[in-house]
Protein backbone atom coordinates (compact mmCIF):
# COMPACT_ATOMS: atom_id res chain seq x y z
CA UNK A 1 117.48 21.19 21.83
CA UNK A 2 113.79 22.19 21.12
CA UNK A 3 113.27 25.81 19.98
CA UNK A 4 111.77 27.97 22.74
CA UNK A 5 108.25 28.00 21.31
CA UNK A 6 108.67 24.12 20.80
CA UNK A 7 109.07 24.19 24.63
CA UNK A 8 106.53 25.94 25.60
CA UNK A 9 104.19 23.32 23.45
CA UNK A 10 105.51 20.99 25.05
CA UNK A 11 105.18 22.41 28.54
CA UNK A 12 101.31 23.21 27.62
CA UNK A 13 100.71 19.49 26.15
CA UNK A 14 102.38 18.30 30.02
CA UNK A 15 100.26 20.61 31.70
CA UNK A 16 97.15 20.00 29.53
CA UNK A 17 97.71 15.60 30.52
CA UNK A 18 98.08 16.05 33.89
CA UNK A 19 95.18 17.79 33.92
CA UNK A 20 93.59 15.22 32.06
CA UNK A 21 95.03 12.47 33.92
CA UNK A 22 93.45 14.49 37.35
CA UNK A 23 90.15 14.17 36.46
CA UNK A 24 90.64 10.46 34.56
CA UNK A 25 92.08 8.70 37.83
CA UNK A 26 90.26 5.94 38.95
CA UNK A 27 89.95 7.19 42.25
CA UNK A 28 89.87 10.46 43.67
CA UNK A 29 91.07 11.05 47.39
CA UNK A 30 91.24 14.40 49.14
CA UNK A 31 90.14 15.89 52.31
CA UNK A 32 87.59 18.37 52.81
CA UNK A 33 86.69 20.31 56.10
CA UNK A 34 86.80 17.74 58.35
CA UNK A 35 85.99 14.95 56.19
CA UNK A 36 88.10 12.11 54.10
CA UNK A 37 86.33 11.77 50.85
CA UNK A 38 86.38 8.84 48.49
CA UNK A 39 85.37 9.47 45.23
CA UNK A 40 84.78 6.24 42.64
CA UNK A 41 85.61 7.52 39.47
CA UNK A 42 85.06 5.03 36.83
CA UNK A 43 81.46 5.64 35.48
CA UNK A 44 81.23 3.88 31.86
CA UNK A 45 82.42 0.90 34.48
CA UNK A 46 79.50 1.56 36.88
CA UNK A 47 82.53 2.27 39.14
CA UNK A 48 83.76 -1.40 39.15
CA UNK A 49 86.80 -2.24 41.55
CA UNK A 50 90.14 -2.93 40.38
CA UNK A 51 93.71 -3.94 42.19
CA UNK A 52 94.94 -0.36 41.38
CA UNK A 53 91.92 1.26 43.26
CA UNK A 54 91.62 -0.71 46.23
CA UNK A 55 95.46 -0.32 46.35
CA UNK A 56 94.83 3.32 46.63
CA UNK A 57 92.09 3.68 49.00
CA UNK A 58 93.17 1.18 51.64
CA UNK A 59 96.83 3.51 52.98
CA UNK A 60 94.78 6.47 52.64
CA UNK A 61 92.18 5.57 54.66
CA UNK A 62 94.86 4.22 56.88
CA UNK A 63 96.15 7.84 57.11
CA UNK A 64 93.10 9.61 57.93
CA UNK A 65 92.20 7.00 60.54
CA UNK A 66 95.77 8.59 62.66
CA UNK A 67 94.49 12.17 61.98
CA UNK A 68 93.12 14.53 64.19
CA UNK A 69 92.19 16.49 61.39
CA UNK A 70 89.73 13.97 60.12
CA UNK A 71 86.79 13.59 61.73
CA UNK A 72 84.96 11.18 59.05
CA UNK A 73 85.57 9.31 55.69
CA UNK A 74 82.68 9.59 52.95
CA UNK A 75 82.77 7.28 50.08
CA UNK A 76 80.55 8.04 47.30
CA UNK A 77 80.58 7.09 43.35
CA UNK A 78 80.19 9.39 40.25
CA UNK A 79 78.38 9.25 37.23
CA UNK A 80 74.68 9.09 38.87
CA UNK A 81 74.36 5.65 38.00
CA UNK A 82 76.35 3.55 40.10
CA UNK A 83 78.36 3.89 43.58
CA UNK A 84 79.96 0.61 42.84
CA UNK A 85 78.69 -2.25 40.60
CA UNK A 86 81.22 -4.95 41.96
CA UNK A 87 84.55 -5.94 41.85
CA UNK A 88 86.91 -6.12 38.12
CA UNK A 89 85.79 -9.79 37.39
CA UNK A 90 86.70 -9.64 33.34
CA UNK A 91 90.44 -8.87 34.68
CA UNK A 92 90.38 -11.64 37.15
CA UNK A 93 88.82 -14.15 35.40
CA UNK A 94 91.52 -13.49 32.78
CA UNK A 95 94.36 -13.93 35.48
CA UNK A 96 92.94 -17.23 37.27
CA UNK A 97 92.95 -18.94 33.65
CA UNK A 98 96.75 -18.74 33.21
CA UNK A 99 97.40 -19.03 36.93
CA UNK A 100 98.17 -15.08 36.84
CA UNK A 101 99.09 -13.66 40.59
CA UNK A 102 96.39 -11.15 40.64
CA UNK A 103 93.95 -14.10 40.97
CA UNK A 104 95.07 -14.15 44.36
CA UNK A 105 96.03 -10.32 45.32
CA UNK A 106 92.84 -9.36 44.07
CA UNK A 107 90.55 -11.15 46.87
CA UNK A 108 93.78 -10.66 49.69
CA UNK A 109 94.02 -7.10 48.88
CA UNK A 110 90.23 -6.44 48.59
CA UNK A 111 89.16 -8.49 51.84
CA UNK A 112 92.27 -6.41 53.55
CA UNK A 113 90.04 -3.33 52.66
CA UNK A 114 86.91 -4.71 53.76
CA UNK A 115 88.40 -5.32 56.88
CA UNK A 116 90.13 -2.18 57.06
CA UNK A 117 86.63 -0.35 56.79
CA UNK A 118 85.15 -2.67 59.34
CA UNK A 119 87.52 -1.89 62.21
CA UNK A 120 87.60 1.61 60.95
CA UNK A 121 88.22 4.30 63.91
CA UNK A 122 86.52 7.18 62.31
CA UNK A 123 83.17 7.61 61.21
CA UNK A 124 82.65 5.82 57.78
CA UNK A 125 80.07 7.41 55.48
CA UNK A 126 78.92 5.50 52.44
CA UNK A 127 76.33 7.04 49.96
CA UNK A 128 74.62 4.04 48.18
CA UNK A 129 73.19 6.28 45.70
CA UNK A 130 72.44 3.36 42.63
CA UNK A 131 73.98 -0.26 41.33
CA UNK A 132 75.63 -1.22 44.67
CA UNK A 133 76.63 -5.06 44.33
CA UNK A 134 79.29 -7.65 45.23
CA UNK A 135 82.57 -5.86 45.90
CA UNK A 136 80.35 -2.33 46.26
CA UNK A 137 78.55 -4.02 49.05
CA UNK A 138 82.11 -4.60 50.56
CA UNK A 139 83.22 -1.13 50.07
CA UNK A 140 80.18 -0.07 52.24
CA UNK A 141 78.08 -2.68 54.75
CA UNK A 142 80.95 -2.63 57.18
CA UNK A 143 81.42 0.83 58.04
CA UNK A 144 78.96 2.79 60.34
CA UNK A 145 76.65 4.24 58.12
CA UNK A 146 74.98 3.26 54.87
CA UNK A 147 72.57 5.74 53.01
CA UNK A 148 70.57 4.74 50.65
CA UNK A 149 68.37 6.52 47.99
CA UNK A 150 65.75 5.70 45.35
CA UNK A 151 68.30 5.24 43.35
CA UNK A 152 69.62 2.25 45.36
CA UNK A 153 69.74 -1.35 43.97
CA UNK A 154 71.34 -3.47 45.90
CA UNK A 155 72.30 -7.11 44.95
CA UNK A 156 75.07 -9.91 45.51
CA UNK A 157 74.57 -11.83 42.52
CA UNK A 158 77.80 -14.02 42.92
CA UNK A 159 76.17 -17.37 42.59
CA UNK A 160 74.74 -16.67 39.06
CA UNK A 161 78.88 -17.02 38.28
CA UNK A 162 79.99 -19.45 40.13
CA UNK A 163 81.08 -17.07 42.73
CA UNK A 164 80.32 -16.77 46.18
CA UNK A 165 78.94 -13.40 48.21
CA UNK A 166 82.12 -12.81 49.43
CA UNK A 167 83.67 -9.65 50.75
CA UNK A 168 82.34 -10.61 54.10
CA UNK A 169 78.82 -11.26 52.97
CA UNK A 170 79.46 -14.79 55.03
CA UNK A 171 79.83 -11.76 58.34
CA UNK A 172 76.69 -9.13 57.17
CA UNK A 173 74.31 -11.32 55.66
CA UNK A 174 73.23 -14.03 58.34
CA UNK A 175 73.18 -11.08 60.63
CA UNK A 176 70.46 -9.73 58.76
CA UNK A 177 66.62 -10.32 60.27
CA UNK A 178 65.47 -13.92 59.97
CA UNK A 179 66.85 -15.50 57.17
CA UNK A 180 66.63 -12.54 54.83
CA UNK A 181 70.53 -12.90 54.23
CA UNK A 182 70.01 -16.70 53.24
CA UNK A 183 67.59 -15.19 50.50
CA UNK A 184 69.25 -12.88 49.42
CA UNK A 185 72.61 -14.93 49.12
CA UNK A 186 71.26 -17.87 47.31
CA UNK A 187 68.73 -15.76 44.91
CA UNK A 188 70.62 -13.04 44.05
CA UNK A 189 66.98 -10.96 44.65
CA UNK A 190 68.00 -6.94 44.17
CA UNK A 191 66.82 -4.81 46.56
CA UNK A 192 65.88 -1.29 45.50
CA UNK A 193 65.71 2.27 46.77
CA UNK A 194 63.38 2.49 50.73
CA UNK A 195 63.95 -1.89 50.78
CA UNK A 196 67.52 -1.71 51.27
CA UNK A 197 66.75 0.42 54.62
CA UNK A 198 64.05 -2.40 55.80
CA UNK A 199 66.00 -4.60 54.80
CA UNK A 200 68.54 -3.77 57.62
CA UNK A 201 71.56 -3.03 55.01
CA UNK A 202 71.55 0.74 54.87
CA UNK A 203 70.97 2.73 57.80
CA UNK A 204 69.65 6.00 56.72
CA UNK A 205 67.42 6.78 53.81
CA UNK A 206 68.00 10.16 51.53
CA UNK A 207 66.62 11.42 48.44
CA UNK A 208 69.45 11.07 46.03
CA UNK A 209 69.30 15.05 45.12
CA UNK A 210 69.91 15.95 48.43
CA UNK A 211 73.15 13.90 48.70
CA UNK A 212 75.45 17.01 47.71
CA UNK A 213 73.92 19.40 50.47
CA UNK A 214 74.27 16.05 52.92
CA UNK A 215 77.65 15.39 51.93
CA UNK A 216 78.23 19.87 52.29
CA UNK A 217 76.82 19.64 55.88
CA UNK A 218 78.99 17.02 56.56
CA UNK A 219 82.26 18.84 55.46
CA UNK A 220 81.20 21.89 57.41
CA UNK A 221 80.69 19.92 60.80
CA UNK A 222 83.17 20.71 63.64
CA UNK A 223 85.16 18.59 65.25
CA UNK A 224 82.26 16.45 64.97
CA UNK A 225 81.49 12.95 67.48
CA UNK A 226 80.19 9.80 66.01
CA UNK A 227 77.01 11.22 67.34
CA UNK A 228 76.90 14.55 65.34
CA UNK A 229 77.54 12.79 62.29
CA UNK A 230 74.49 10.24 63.34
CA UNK A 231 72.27 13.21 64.35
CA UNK A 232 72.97 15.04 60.77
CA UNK A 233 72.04 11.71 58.86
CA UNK A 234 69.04 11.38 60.86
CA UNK A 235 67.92 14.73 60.32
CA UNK A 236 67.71 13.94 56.67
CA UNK A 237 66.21 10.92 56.57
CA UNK A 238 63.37 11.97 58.59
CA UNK A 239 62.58 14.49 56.05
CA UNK A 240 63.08 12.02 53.20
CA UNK A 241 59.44 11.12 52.00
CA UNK A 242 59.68 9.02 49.21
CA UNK A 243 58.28 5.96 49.03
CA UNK A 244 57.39 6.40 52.07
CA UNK A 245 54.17 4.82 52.21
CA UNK A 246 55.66 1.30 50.37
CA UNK A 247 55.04 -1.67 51.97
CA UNK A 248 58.74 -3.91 52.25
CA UNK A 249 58.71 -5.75 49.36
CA UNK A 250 59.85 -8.93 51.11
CA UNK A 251 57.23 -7.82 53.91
CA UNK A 252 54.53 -10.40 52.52
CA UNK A 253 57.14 -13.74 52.20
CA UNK A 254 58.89 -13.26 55.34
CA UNK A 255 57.30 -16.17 56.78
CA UNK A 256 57.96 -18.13 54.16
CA UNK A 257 61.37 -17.17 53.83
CA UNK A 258 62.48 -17.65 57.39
CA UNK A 259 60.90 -21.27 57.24
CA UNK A 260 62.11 -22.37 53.28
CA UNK A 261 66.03 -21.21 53.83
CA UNK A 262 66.64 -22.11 57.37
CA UNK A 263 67.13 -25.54 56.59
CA UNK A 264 70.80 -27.42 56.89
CA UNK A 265 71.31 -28.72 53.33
CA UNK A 266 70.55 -27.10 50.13
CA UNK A 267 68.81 -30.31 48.98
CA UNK A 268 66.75 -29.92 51.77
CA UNK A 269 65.89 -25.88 50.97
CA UNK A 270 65.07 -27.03 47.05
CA UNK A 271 62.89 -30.00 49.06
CA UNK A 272 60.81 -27.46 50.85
CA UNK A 273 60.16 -25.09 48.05
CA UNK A 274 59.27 -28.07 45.84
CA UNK A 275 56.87 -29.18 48.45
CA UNK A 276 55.52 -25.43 49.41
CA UNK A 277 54.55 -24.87 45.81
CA UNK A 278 53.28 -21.31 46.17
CA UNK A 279 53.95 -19.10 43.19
CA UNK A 280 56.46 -17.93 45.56
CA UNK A 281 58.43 -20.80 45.98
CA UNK A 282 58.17 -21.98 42.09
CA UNK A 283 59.78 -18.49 41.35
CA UNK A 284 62.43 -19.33 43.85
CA UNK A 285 63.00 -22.71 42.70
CA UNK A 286 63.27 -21.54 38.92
CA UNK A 287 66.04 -18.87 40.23
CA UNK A 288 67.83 -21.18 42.47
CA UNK A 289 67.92 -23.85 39.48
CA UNK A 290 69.91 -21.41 37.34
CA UNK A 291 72.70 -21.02 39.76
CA UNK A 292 76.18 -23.26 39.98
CA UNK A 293 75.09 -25.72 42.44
CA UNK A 294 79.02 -25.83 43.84
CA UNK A 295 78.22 -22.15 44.84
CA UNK A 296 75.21 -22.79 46.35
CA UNK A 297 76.28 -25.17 48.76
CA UNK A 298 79.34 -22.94 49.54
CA UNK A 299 77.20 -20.25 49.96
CA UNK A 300 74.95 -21.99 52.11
CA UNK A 301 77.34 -23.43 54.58
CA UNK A 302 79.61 -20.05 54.45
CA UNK A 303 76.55 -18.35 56.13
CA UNK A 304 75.76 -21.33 58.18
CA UNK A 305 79.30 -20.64 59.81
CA UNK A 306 79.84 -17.24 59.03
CA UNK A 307 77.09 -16.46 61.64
CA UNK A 308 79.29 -17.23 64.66
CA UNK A 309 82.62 -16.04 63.47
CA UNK A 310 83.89 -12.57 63.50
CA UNK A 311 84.72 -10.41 60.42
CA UNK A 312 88.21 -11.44 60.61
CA UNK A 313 87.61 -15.29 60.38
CA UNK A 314 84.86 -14.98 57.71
CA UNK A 315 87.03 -13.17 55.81
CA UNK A 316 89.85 -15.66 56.15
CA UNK A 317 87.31 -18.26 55.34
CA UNK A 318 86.34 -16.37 52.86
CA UNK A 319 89.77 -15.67 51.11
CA UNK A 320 89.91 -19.66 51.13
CA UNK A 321 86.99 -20.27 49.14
CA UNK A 322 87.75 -17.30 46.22
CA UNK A 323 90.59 -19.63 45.85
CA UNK A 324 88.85 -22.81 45.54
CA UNK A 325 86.88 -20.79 43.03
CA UNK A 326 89.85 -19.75 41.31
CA UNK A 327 90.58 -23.61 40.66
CA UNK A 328 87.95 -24.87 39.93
CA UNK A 329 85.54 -24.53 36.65
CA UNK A 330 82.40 -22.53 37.29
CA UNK A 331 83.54 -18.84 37.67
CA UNK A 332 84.94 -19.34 34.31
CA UNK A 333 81.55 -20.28 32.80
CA UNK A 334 79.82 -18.16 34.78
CA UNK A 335 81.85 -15.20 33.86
CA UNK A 336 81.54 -16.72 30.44
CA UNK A 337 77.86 -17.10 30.62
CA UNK A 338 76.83 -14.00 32.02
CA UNK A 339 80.07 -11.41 30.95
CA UNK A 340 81.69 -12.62 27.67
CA UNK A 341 79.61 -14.34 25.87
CA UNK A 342 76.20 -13.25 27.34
CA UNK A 343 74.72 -16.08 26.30
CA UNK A 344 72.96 -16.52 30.18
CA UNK A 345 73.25 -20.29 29.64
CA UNK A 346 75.97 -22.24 31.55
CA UNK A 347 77.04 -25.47 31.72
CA UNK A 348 77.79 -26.15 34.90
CA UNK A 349 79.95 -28.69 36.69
CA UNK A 350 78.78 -30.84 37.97
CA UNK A 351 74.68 -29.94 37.00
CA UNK A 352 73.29 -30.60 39.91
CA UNK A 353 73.45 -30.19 43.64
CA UNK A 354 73.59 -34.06 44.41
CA UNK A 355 76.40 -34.24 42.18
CA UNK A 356 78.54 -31.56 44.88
CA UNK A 357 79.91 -34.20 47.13
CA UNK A 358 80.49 -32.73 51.11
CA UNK A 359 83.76 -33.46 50.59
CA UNK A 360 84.61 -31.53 47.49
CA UNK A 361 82.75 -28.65 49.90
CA UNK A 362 84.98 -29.32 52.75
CA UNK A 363 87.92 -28.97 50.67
CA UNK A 364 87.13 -25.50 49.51
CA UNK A 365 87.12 -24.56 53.46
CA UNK A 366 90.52 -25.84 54.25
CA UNK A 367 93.44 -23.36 55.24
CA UNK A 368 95.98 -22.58 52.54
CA UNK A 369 98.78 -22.51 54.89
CA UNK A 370 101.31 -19.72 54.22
CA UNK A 371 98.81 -18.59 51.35
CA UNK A 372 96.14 -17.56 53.92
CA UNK A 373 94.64 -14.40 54.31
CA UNK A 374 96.45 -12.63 57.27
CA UNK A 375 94.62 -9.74 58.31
């Protein structure tokens, strides 16, 4: 038995790790006021997502969606430099090789969430405030509002690994003005701080160092309507004068944009930027020529469609092509390329777009039978 003072050590080294543990968990959940607050809490990972967190968020948000004591969910990151850089791709990457099963509950369980958020009963409150890509996007574009800061950046940079923008960037991002979601899907262009907001992908615009009295007033609302909480956004955002006065940085190649990527084949896209030959278009082309072609035209035609369908079927569709992915060889040597290594050169396969055969893209849309994504 250990001596009494022994005890007590031991007692004080408990206390002292669950302590520790408190303020080390991945994710922090609690209510506030009226509000449901999601805190990201995994900074030196820019807040990345992993199984464990989205396997944590999803019930609870499931929870406060049946309370009457909730009025609202905010979802925010810490660390100042990120609210979520993406989704746990080292970890997955490292599963898919040796056929590992979180391969495939990573995508089902994260698209469940993006879903979740999407059809989400309460007021959902995301503060953008930083790195928001891939799996970050998903964690905010489908609930009602999106603030941004000028501290924003704002990317889905999948097809640089031989990815796709998934997490129902096949739903968001051909719903954005003219073909702005094409662009942005194809290049991988980062939008920053005021540009997210013109862009159509926030909703409000605050200062990042007034996001604590935001998210304060937000706690203290009663009972508050889907209104109130609108009203309170808006109230900060008109007082919110940075950049201000900037022009949208796409504002100028609009026109080119909505003519270069609304065509039906990516052969065809890299055929009118070839023949444009602004400085515009050769940037384009350059960026577009560094990407896995296989992902490109699954990008391409997972807008094309995407358009039409509703949240639920693009993310079905969606599940269905993280799992061609999964088989196939260029998220590897992306991940590779751009992760492990760093060496920013792949070797994809096959090199080029002509080589990407309609039906080796057809296959990557058909349904996995009992392995879909049910939602």
């Amino acid at each position: 038995r250990l001596k009494p003072f022994n005890r007590l050590q031991v007692i004080l080294q408990h206390l002292k790790m669950s302590k520790q543990t408190d303020s080390t968990a991945e994710v922090v959940l609690e209510k506030r006021g009226g509000a449901g607050i999601i805190t990201l809490n995994r900074p030196k990972a820019l807040n990345a997502l992993n199984l464990s967190m989205i396997q944590q968020i999803y019930p609870q948000i499931k929870t406060w969606e049946q309370d009457p004591e909730t009025f609202l969910i905010i979802i925010k990151g810490t660390g100042g430099k990120a609210f979520c850089a993406g989704g746990d791709i080292r970890a997955i990457t490292d599963a898919g090789k040796v056929g590992g099963r979180l391969a495939q509950d990573f995508f089902r369980e994260e698209y469940i969430l993006n879903n979740a958020i999407g059809t989400c009963k309460k007021p959902y409150v995301a503060l953008i405030d930083g790195i928001t890509m891939g799996g970050g996007v998903g964690l905010s574009v489908h609930g009602r509002f999106r603030v941004a800061t000028e501290k924003t950046l704002l990317a889905m940079p999948e097809t640089a690994i031989g990815l796709f923008p998934d997490v129902g960037g096949g739903y968001f991002l051909p719903r954005l003005s003219g073909k702005i979601g094409y662009y942005l899907a194809l290049t991988g262009f980062r939008l920053k701080g005021r540009d997210v907001l013109k862009a159509g992908i926030a909703t409000h615009f605050v200062e990042s160092e007034k996001l604590p009295a935001l998210e304060k007033d937000l706690i203290a609302l009663k009972s508050p309507s889907t209104e109130n909480i609108a009203d309170l956004l808006n109230s900060y955002h008109v007082k919110s004068k940075v950049d201000q006065e900037k022009k949208f940085v796409l504002g100028e190649h609009m026109e080119k944009i909505n003519s270069l990527f609304s065509a039906n084949s990516m052969e065809e896209i890299v055929e009118k930027l070839k023949q444009d030959g602004s400085p515009f278009a050769i940037q384009q082309l350059e960026t577009i020529n560094k990407m896995s072609p296989t992902s490109l035209k699954m990008t391409l035609r997972q807008l094309r469609e995407g358009a039409s369908m509703s949240l639920q079927d693009v993310l079905t569709m969606e599940y269905r092509l993280s799992q061609a992915c999964m088989r196939g060889h260029d998220f590897y040597e992306g991940v590779r390329a751009v992760l492990i290594d760093k060496d920013q050169s792949p070797r994809w396969k096959p090199a080029a777009l002509e080589e990407v055969s309609d039906e080796f893209v057809d296959d990557c849309f058909k349904p996995l039978g009992n392995n879909d994504l049910k939602l």
